[in-house]
Protein backbone atom coordinates (compact mmCIF):
# COMPACT_ATOMS: atom_id res chain seq x y z
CA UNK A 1 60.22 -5.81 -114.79
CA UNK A 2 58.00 -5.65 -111.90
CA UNK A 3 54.20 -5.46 -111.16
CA UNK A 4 53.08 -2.44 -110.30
CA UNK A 5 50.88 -3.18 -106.87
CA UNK A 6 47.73 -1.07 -107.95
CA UNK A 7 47.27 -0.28 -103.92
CA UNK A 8 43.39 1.60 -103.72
CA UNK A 9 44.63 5.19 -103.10
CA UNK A 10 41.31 5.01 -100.20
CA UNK A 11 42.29 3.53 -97.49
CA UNK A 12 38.82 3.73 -96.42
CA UNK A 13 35.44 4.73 -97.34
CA UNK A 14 32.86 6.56 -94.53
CA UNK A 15 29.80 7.62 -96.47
CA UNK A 16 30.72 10.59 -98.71
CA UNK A 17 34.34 10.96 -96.75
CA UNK A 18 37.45 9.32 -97.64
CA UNK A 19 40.72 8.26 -96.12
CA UNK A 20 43.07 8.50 -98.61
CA UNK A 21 46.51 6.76 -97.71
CA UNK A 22 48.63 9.89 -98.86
CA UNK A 23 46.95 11.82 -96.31
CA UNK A 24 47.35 9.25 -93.61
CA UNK A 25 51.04 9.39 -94.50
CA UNK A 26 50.79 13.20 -93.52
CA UNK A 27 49.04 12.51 -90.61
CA UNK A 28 51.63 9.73 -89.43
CA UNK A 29 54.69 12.35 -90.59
CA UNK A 30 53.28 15.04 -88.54
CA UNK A 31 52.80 12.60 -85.27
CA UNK A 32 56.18 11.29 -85.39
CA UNK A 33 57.59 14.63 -85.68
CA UNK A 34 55.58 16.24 -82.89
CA UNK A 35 56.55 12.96 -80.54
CA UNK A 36 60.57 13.71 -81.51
CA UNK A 37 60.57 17.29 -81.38
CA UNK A 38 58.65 16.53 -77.88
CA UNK A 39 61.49 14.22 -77.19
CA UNK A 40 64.09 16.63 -77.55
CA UNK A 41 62.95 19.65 -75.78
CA UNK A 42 63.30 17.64 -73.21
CA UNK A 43 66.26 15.84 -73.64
CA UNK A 44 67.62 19.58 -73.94
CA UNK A 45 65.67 21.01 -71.24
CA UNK A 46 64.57 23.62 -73.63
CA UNK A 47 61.70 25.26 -71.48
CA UNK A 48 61.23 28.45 -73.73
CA UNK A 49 60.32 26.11 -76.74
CA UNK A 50 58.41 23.59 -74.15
CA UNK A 51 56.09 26.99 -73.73
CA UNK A 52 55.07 27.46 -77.31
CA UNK A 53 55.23 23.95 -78.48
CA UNK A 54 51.77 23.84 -79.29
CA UNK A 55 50.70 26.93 -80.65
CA UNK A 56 54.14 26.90 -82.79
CA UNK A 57 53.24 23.42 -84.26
CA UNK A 58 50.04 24.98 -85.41
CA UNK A 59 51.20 27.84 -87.02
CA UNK A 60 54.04 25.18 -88.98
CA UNK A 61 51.30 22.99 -89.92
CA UNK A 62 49.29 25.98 -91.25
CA UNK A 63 52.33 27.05 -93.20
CA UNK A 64 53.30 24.00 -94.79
CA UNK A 65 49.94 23.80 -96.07
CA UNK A 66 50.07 27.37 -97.65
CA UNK A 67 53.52 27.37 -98.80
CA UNK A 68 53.59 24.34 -100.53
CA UNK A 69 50.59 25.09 -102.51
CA UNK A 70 52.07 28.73 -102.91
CA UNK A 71 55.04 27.42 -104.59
CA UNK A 72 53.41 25.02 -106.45
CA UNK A 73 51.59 28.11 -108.42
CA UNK A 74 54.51 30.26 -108.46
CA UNK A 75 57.26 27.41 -109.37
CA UNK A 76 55.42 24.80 -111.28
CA UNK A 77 52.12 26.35 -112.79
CA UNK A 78 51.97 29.86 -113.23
CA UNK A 79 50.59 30.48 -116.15
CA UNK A 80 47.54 28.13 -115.49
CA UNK A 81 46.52 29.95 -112.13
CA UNK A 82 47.07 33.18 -113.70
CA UNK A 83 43.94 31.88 -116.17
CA UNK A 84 42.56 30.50 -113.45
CA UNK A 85 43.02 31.96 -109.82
CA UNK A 86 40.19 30.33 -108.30
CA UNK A 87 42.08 26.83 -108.78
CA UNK A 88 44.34 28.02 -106.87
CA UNK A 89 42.21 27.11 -103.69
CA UNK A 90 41.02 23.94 -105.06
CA UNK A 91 44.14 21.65 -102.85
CA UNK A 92 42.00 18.66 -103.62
CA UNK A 93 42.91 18.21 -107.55
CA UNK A 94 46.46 18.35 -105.70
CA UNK A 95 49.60 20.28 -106.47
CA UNK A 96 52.24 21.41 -103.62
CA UNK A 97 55.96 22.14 -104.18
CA UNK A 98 58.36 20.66 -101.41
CA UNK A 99 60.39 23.41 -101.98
CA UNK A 100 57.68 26.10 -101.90
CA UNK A 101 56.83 24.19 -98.23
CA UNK A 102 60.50 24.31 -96.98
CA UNK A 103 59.73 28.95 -97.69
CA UNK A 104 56.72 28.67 -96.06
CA UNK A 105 57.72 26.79 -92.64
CA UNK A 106 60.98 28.89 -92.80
CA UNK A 107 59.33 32.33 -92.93
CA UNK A 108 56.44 31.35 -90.20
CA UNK A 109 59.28 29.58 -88.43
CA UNK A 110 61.24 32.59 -87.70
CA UNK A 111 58.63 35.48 -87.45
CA UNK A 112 56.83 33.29 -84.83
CA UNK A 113 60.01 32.50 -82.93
CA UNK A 114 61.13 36.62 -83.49
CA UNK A 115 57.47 37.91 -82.28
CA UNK A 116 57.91 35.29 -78.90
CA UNK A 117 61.88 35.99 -78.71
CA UNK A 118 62.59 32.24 -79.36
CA UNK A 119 65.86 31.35 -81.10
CA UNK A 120 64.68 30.56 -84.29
CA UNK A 121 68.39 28.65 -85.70
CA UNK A 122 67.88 26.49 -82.12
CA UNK A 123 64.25 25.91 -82.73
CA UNK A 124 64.92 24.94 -86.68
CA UNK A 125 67.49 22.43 -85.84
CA UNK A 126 65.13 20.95 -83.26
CA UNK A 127 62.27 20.64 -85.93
CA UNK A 128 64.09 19.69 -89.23
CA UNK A 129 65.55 16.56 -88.23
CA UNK A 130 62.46 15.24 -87.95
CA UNK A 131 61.61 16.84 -91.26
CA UNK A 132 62.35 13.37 -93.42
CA UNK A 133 60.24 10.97 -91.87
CA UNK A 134 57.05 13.28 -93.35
CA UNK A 135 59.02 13.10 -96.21
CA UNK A 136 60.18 9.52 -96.77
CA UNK A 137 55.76 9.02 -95.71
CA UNK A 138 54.94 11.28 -98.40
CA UNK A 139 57.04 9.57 -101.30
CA UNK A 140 55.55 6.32 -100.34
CA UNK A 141 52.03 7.96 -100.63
CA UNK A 142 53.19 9.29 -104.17
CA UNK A 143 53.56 6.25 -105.25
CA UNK A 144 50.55 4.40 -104.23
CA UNK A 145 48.64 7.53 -106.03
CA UNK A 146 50.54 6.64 -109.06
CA UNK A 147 52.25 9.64 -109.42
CA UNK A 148 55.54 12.02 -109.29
CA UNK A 149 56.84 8.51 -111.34
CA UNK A 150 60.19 7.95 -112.96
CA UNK A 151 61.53 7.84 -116.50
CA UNK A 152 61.32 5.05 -118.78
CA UNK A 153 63.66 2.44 -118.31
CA UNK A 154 64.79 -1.15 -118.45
CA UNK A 155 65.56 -1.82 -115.26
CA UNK A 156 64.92 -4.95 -113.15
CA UNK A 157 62.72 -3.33 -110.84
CA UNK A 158 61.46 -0.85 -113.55
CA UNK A 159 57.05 -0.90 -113.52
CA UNK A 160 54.27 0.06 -115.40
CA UNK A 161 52.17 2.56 -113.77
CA UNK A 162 48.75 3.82 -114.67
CA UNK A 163 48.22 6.86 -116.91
CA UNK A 164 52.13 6.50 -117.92
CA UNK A 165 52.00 4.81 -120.89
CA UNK A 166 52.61 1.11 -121.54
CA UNK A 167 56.56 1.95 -121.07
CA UNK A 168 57.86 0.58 -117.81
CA UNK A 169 59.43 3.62 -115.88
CA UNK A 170 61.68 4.08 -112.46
CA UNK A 171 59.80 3.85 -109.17
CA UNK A 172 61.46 7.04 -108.28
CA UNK A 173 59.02 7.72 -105.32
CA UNK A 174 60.60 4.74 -103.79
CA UNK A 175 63.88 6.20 -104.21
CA UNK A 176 62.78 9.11 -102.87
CA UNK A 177 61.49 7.46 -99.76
CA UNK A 178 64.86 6.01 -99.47
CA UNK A 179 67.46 8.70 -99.85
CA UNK A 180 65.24 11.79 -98.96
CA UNK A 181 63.68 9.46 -95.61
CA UNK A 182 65.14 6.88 -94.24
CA UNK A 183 68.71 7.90 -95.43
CA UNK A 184 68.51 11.12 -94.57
CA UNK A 185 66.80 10.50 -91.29
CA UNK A 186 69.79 8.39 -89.88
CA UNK A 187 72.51 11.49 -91.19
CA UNK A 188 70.73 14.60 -89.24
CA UNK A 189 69.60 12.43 -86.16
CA UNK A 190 73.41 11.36 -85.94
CA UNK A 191 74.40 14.91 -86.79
CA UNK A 192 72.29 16.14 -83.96
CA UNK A 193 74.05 14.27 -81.32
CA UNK A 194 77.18 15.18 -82.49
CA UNK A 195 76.26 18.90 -82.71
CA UNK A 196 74.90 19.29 -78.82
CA UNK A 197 78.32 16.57 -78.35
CA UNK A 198 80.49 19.05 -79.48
CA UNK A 199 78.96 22.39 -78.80
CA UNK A 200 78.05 23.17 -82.46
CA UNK A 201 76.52 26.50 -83.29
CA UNK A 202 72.72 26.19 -83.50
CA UNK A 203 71.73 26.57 -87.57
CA UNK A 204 73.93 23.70 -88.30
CA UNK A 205 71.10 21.40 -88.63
CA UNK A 206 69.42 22.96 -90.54
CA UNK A 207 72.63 23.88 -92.81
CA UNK A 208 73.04 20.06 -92.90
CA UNK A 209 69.42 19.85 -94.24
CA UNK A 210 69.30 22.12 -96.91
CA UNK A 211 72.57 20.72 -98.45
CA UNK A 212 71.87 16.78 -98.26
CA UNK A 213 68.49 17.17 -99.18
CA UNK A 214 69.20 19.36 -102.02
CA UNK A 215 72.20 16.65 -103.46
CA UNK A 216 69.50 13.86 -102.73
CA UNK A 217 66.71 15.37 -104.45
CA UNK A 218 69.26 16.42 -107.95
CA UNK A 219 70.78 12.98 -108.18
CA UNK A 220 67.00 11.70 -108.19
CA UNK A 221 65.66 14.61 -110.20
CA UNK A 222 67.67 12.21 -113.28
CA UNK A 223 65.88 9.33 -112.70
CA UNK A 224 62.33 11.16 -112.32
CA UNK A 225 59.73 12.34 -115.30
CA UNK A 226 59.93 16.16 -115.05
CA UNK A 227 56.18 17.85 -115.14
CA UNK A 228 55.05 18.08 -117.91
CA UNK A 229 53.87 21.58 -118.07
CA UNK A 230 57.74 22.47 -117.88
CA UNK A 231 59.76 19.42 -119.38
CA UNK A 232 63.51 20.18 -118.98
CA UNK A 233 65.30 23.61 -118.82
CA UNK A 234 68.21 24.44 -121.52
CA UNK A 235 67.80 21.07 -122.42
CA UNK A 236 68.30 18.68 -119.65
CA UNK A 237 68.31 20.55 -116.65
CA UNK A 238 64.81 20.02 -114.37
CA UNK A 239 62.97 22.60 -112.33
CA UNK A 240 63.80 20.45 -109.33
CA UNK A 241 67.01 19.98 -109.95
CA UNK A 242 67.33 24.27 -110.11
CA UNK A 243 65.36 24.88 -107.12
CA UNK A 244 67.06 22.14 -105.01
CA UNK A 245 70.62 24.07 -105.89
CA UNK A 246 69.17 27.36 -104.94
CA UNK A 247 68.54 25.10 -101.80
CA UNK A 248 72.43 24.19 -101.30
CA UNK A 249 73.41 27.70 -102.08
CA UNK A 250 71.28 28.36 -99.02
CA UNK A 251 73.01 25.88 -96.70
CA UNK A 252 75.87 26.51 -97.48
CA UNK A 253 76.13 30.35 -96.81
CA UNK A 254 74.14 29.29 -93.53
CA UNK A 255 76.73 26.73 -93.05
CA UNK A 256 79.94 29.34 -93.35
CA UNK A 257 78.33 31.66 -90.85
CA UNK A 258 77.24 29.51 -88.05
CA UNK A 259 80.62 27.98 -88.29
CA UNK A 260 82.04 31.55 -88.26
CA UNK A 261 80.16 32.40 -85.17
CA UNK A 262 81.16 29.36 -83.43
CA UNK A 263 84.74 29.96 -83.75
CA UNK A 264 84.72 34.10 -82.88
């Protein structure tokens, strides 16, 4: 078994403000997304998307704020906000669903890019694979909170972490990092290449996205402590796990009919 590091979740203490290291992960996600997506528009000499670079990174920011706290409330704690709605506001005492985040920058994603006649599949596969270094960031800033931890085991590298009981557990944020990051990462910036390589229809990163992401997130979903407002559905199946096959679904049927429009 290993030591859990106990890492100070503040980074660093001004006064009465704090800089908490999960936020600085966002921050650092965020940057090295904006630098990439930078990178590519013009790589691709993309000057539409060059035009509303800024004001559309705004809007995505704003939206991955909203939806992930949105789904959060809808996917993971309903019946808590519906007893309390003004909790819902209160972002601080945390809660956001990756999943509800993924609706939220979808839906602002494509009625920006339809109100300023932008082509929202070219735009998505330009932004989402940079989408796993926020990701892989995030995970790591899970688990020096603590939290989001695994399920009790006996593995080697299995810790103790506070407020989990005296059981050692999976560092499943770790995994996370791994497979839903860095792993992923290295797949969609490869797959990009080989898209504008080949002449692939635009959508297919983001296809590509949905589906790995989705297989990632269920085969870690069974090494990682559901919530435990919800526990496991008919019996071993986790909320996760559900929403990241509605997820596949997705890219899948996105998959069949960019590839359909390639070949007409």
């Amino acid at each position: 078994m290993l030591s859990y590091p106990h890492i100070d979740p503040v980074l660093l203490k001004l006064g009465p403000l704090q800089v908490r290291w999960y936020g600085l992960m966002y921050v650092l996600g965020f940057c090295a997304s904006y630098l990439l997506v930078r990178r590519q528009i013009s790589q691709f000499h993309i000057k539409t998307l060059a035009e509303e670079f800024e004001n559309l990174n705004f809007t995505l920011l704003i939206s991955l704020v909203v939806g992930g706290r949105v789904g959060y409330v809808l996917f993971y704690n309903f019946s808590y906000y519906i007893d309390h709605p003004l909790e819902i506001f209160a972002t601080w005492h945390g809660g956001m669903s990756f999943h509800g985040a993924v609706l939220g920058l979808i839906l602002a994603g494509w009625l920006y890019c339809r109100k300023k006649r932008l082509n929202f599949l070219e735009t998505a596969d330009i932004y989402v694979v940079t989408t796993p270094i926020g990701l892989g960031l995030g995970r790591i800033g899970n688990f020096i909170n603590g939290e989001l931890f695994g399920r009790v085991s006996n593995v080697p590298w299995a810790m103790v972490f506070p407020g989990a009981g005296p059981a050692p557990r999976h560092p499943s944020q770790l995994y996370e990092a791994l497979l839903e990051g860095v792993v992923l990462f290295i797949i969609l910036w490869r797959l990009k290449n080989v898209k504008y390589r080949r002449g692939w229809a635009h959508g297919s990163m983001l296809a590509a996205f949905l589906i790995f992401y989705g297989v990632f997130r269920i085969f870690i979903e069974f090494f990682r402590q559901p919530d435990a407002q919800i526990g496991y559905l008919a019996g071993c199946i986790t909320r996760g796990q559900l929403l990241s096959a509605v997820m596949i679904c997705a890219g899948l049927i996105l998959l069949f009919n960019v590839k359909n429009k390639s070949s007409a």
